[in-house]
Protein backbone atom coordinates (compact mmCIF):
# COMPACT_ATOMS: atom_id res chain seq x y z
CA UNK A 1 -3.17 -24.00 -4.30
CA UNK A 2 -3.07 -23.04 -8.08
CA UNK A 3 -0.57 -20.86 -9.19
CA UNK A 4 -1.66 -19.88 -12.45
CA UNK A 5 -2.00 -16.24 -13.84
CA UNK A 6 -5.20 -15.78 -13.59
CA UNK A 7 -5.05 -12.41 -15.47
CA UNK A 8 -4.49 -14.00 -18.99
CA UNK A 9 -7.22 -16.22 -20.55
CA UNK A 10 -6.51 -19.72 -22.90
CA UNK A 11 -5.22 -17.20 -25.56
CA UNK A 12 -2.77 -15.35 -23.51
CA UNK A 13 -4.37 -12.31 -23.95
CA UNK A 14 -5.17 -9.71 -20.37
CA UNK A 15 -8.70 -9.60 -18.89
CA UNK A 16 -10.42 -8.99 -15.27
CA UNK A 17 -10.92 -12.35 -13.68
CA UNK A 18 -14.53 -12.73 -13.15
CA UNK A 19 -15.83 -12.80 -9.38
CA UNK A 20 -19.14 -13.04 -9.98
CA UNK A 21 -19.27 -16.79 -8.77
CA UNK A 22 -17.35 -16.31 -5.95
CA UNK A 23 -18.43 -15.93 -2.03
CA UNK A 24 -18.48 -12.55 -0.33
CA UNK A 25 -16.12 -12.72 2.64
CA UNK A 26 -14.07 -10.46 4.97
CA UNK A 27 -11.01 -9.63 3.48
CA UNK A 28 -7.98 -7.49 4.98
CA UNK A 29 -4.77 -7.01 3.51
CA UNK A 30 -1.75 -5.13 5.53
CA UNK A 31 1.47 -4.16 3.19
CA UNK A 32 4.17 -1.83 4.41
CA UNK A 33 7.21 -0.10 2.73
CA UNK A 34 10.04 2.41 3.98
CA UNK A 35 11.46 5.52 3.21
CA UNK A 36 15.56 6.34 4.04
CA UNK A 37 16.72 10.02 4.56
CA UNK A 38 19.64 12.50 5.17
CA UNK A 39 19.64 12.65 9.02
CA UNK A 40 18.44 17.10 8.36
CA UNK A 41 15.63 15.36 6.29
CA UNK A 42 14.55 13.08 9.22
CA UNK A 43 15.20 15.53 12.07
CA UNK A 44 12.53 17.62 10.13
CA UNK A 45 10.03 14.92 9.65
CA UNK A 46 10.17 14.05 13.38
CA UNK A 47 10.29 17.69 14.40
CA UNK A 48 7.20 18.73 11.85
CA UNK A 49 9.16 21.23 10.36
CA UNK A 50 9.09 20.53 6.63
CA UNK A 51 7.53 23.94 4.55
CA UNK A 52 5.26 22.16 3.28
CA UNK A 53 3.50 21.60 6.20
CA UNK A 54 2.49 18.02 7.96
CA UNK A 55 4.03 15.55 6.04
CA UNK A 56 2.65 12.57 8.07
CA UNK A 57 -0.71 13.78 7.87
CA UNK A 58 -0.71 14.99 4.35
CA UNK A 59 1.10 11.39 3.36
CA UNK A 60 -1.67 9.43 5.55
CA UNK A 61 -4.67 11.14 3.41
CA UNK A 62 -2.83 10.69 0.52
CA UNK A 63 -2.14 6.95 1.20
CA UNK A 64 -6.34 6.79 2.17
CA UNK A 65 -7.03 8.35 -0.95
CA UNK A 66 -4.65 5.79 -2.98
CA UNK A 67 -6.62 2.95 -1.88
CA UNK A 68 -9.39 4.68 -2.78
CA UNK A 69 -8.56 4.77 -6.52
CA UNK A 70 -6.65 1.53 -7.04
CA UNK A 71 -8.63 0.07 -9.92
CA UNK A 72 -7.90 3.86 -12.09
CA UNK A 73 -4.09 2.75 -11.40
CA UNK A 74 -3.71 -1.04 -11.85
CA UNK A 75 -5.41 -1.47 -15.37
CA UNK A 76 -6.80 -5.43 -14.28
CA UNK A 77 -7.86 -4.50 -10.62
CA UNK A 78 -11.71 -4.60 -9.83
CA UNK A 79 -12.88 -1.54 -8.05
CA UNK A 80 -14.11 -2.44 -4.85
CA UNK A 81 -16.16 -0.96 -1.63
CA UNK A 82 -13.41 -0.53 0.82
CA UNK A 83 -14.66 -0.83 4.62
CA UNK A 84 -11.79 0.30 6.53
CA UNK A 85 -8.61 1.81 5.73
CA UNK A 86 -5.70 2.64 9.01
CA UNK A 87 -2.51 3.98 8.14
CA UNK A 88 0.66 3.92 10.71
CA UNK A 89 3.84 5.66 10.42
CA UNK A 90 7.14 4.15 12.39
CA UNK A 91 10.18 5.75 12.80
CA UNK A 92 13.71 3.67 12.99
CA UNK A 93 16.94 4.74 14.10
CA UNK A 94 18.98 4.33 10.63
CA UNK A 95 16.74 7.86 9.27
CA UNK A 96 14.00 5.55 8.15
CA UNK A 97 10.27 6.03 8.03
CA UNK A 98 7.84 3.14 8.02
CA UNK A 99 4.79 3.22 6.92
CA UNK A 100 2.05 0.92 7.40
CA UNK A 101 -1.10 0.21 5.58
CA UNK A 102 -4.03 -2.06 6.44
CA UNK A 103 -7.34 -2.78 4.10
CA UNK A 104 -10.60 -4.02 4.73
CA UNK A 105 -13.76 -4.94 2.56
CA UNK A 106 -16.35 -7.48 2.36
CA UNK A 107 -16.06 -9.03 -1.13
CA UNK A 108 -15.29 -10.90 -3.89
CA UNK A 109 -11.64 -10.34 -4.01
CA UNK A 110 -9.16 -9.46 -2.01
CA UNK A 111 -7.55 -5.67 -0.79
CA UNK A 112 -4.14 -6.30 -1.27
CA UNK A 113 -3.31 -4.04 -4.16
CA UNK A 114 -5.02 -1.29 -2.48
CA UNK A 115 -2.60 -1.60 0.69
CA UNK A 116 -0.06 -1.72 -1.79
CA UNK A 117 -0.94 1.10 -3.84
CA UNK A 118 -1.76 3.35 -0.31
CA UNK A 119 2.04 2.09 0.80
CA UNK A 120 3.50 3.05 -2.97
CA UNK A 121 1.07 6.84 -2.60
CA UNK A 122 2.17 7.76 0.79
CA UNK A 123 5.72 6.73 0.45
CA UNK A 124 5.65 9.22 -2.78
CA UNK A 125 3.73 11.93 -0.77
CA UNK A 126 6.73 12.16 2.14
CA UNK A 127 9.36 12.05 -0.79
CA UNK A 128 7.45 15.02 -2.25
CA UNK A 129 7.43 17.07 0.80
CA UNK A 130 11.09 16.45 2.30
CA UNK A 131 12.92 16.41 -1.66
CA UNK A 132 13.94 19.92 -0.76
CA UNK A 133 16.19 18.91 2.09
CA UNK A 134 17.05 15.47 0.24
CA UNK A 135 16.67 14.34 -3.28
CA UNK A 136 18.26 11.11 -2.68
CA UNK A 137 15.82 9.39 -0.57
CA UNK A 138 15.20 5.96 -1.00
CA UNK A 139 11.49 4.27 -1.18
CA UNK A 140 12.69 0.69 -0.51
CA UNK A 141 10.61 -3.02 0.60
CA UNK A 142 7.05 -2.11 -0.22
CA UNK A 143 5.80 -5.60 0.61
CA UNK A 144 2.40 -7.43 1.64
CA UNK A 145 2.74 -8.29 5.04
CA UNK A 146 -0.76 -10.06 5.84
CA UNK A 147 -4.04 -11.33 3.52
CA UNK A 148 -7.06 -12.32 5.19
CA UNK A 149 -10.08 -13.84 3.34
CA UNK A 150 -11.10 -15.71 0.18
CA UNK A 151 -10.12 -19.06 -1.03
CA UNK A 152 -6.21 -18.88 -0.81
CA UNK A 153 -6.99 -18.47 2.62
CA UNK A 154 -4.66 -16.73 5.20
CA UNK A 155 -1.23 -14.94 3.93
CA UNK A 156 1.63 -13.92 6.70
CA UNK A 157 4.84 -13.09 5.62
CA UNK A 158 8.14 -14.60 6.84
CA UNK A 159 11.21 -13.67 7.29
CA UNK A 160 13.67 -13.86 4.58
């Protein structure tokens, strides 16, 4: 497997790697990421009693819609036709909300930065709606779990 940066040419200078050569496959990329709160913060997000209404389902259209516009965020990414988008929330005993973000497309390249990006948007969105019980929240481990497709082949993250 190379590991070369394939978004600088000979010259060193940033461009879009070109796909056009490559195969259309199923690709799938899951990331996740967590947010930590002040136990009143987290007793309202499990109790659905933030002000600004439903933060899980306001932060799971907003992570959707993140996906959606990757490629206006991340200057090198290609835009691409996404197939399937899920998003899953967990909660965890230390005032910790997980959230959980899976892509799908049939390409040319892979969905990982848009499970990333829907991670990064949703994370934001609950921080938005709970910062006026707790501006210290912490958006911590937005990772990519999983890749599925293309020529690198299969991705699973280990433990560390």
């Amino acid at each position: 497997m190379s590991h070369e940066l394939t978004h600088f040419n000979q010259a060193g200078e940033a461009h879009m790697v070109n796909v056009a050569d490559k195969s259309d496959t199923k690709r799938i990329a899951v990331a996740h990421g967590f947010i930590t709160m002040n136990p009143i913060a987290f007793d309202a997000l499990q109790k659905g009693e933030s002000k600004k209404g439903d933060v899980l389902g306001i932060a799971r259209i907003a992570a959707i819609q993140a996906t959606k516009q990757t490629s206006l965020l991340i200057p090198l990414c290609h835009p691409l036709p996404l197939t399937h988008v899920s998003v899953d929330f967990e909660y965890h005993k230390d005032h910790t909300l997980e959230i959980i973000v899976q892509t799908e497309t049939v390409g040319k390249t892979g969905v990982e930065m848009e499970a990333i990006t829907g991670v990064s948007v949703g994370l934001m969105t609950v921080y938005d709606m709970l910062k006026a019980v707790d501006k210290s929240m912490v958006i911590s481990n937005i990772e990519l779990l999983e890749k599925i497709g293309g020529k690198s082949g299969h991705y699973k993250r280990t433990e560390k």
